[in-house]
Every structure is written in structure tokens, then in C-alpha cells.
C-alpha atoms as a PDB file:
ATOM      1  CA  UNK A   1       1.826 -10.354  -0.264  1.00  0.00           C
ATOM      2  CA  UNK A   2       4.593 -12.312   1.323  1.00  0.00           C
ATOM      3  CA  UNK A   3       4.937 -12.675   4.669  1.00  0.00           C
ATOM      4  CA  UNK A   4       8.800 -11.460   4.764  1.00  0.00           C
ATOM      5  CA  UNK A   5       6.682  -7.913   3.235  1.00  0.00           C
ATOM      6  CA  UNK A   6       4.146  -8.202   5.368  1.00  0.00           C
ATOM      7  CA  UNK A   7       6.950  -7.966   8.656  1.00  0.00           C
ATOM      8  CA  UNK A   8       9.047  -5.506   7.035  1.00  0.00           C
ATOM      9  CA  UNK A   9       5.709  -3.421   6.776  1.00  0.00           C
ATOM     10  CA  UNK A  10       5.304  -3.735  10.250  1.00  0.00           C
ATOM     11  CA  UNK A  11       8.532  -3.211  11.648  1.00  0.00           C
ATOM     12  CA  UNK A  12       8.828   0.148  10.000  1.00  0.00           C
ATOM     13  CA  UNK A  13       5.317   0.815  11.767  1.00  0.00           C
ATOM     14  CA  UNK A  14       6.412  -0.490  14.932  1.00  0.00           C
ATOM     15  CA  UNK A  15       7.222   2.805  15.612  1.00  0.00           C
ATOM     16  CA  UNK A  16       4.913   5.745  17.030  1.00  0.00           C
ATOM     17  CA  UNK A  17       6.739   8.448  15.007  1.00  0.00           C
ATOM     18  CA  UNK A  18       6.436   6.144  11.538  1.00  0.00           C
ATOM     19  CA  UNK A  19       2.925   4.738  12.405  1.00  0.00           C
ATOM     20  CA  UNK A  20       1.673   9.164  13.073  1.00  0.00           C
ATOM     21  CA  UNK A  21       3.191  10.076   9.885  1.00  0.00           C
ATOM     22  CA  UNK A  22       1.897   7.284   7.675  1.00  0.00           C
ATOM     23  CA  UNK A  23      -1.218   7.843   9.375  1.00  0.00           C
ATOM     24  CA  UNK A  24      -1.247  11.845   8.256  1.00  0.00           C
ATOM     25  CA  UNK A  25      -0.027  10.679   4.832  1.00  0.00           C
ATOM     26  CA  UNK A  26      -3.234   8.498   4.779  1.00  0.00           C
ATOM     27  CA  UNK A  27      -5.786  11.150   5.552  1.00  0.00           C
ATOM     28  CA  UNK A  28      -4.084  13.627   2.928  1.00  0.00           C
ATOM     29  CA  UNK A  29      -5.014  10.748   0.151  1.00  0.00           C
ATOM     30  CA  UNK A  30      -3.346  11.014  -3.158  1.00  0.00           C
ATOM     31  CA  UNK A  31      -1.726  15.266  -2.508  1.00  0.00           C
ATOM     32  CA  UNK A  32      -0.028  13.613   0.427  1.00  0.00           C
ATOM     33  CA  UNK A  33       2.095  16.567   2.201  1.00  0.00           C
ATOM     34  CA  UNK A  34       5.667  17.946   1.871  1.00  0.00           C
ATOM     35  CA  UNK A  35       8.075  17.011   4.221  1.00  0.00           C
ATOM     36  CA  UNK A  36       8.407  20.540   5.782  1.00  0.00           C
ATOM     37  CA  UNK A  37       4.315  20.237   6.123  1.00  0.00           C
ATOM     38  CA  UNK A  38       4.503  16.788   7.965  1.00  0.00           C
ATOM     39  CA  UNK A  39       7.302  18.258  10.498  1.00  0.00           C
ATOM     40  CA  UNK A  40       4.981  21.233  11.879  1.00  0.00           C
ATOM     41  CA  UNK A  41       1.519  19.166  11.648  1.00  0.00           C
ATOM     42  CA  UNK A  42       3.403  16.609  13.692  1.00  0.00           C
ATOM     43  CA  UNK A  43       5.428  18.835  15.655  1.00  0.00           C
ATOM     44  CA  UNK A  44       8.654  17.084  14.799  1.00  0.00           C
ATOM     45  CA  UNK A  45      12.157  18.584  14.181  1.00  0.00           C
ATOM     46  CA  UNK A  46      12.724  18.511  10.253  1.00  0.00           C
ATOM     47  CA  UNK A  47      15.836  15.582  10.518  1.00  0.00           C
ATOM     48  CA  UNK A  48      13.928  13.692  13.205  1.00  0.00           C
ATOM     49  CA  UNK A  49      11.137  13.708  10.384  1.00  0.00           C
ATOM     50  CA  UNK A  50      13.933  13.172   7.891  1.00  0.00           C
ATOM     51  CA  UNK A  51      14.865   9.909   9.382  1.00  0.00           C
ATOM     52  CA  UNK A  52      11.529   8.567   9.859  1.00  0.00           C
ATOM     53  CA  UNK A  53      10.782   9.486   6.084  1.00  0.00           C
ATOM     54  CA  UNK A  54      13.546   7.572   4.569  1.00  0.00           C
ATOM     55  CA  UNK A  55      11.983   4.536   6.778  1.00  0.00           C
ATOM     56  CA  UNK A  56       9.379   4.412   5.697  1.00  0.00           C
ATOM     57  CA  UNK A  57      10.147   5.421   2.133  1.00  0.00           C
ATOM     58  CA  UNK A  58      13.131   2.072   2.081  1.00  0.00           C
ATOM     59  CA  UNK A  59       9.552  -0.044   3.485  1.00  0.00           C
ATOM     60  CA  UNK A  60       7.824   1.413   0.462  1.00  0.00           C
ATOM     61  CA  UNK A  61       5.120   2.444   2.428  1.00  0.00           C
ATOM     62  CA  UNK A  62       4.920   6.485   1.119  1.00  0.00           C
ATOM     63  CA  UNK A  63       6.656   7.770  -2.285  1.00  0.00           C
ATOM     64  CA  UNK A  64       8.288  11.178  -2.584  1.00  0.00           C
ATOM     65  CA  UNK A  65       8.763  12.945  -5.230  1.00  0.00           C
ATOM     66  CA  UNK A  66      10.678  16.162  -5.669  1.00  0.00           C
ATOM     67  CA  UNK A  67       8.662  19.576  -6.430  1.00  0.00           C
ATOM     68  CA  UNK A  68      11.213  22.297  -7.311  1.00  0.00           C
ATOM     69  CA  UNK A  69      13.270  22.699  -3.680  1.00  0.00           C
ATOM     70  CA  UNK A  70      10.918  20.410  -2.103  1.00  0.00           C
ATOM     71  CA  UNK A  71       9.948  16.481  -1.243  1.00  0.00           C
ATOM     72  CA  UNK A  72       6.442  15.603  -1.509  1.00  0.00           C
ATOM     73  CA  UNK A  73       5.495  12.573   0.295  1.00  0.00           C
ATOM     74  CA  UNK A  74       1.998  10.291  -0.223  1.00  0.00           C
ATOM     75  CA  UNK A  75       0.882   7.097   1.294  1.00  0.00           C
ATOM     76  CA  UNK A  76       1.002   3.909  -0.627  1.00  0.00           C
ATOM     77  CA  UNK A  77      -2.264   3.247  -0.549  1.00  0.00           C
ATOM     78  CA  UNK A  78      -2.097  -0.145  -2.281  1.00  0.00           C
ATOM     79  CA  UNK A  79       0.620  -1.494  -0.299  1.00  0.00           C
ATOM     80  CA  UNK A  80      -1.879  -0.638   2.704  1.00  0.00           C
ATOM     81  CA  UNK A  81      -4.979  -2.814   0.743  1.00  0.00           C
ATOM     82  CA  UNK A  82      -2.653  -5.395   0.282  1.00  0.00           C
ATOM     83  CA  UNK A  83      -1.806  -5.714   3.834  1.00  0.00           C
ATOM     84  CA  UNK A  84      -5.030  -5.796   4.862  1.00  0.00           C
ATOM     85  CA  UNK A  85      -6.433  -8.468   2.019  1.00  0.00           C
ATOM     86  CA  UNK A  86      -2.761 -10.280   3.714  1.00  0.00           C
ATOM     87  CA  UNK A  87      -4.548 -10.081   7.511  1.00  0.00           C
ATOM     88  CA  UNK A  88      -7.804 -11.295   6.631  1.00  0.00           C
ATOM     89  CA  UNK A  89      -7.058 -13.843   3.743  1.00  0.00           C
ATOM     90  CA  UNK A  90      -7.713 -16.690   6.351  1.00  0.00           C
ATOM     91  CA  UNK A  91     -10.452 -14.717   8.437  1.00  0.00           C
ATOM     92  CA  UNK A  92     -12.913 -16.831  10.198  1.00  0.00           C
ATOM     93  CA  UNK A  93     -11.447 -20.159   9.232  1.00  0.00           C
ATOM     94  CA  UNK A  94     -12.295 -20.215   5.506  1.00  0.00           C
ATOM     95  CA  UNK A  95     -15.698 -19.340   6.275  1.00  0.00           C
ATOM     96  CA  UNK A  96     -15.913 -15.687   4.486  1.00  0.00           C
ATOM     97  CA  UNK A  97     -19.586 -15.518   5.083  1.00  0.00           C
ATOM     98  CA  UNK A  98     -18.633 -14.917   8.859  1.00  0.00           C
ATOM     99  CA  UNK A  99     -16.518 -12.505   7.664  1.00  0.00           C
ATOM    100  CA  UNK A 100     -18.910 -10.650   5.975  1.00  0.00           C
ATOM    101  CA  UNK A 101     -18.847  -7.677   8.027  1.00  0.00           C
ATOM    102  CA  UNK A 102     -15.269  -6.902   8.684  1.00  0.00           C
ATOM    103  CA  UNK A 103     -14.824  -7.417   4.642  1.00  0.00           C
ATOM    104  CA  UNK A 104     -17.153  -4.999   3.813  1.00  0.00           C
ATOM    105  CA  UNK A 105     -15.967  -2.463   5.984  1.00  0.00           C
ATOM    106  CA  UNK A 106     -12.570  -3.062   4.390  1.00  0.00           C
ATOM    107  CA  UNK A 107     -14.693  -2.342   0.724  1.00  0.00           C
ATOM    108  CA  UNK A 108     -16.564   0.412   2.144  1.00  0.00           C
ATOM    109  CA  UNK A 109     -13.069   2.075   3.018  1.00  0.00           C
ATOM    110  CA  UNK A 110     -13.810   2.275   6.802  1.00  0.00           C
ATOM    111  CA  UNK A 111     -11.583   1.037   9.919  1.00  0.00           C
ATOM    112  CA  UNK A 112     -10.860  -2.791   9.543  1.00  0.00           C
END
């Protein structure tokens, strides 16, 4: 990952709306959630939720694809590994063994 990617990732999550609904995209894994579904679990008006989707959708952190009359949204999950891999590429001064524990957590799929 580039590091013009890696900011553009984080300026779409720079905000608390963005960063809740990729975070509920996340937990739903690969069904992800219509949009309809994200504005009541997030208790958002449907074009505040609009405008946030498109965000985030133009950072290519979540897909959508259209189901009959609606838009289903899911994380990109590999966009998210690559970030992270991005973070810790460097970790602990090109000493990985001292790394060892926040890279397997990473592997294991828990909090990094």
C-alpha cells in the first residue's frame, strides 16, 4: 500500500459517522448490511447515511451492490489487512521477533 492510500483511508475514517459504519460493516463479515439496515442499527437519517456511504464507497473501503430496489453494502476486508500489514511493516525497528505478539494477533484476526 502507498502511503497517498494509506491517508485517503484515513481521512474518510477520520470521521465518527464513517469510522461506526465501517465498523458495523466489519462485524457483519462478507453479508455486510443494506443501507436501510445500517441507518436504523446506527440510528442515522437514511441521506445522512447516504452521504457517509458514498465516502466511504469513493475510499473503497465497503462495496455495494444493488439487490432488486436495494444497496447492499460490505466491508473491504482486504483493503483493511492491507492497512494494517502498511502500519506494522516497520514495527519494532526491523526486529519482527519483538513484534511477535502484535503480528500474531493481527493472524489470529483479533484487535491489532
Amino acid at each position: 500500500m502507498e502511503k497517498a492510500a494509506a491517508l485517503a483511508v484515513f481521512e474518510s475514517l477520520s470521521s465518527g459517522i464513517r469510522l461506526d459504519i465501517f465498523r458495523l460493516l466489519v462485524r457483519r463479515g462478507p453479508d455486510g448490511l443494506v443501507a436501510g439496515e445500517i441507518s436504523t442499527t446506527l440510528d442515522l437519517p437514511p441521506t445522512n447515511a447516504s452521504f457517509h456511504l458514498k465516502a466511504l464507497t469513493h475510499a473503497g473501503l465497503v462495496s455495494v451492490e444493488q439487490e432488486g430496489r436495494y444497496q447492499r453494502y460490505r466491508a473491504n476486508l482486504s483493503l483493511m489487512r492491507e492497512l494494517i500489514v502498511f502500519l506494522t511493516a516497520e514495527c519494532c525497528d526491523g526486529m519482527p521477533e519483538r513484534c511477535a505478539e502484535t503480528r500474531a494477533a493481527c493472524a489470529d484476526g483479533l484487535e491489532c
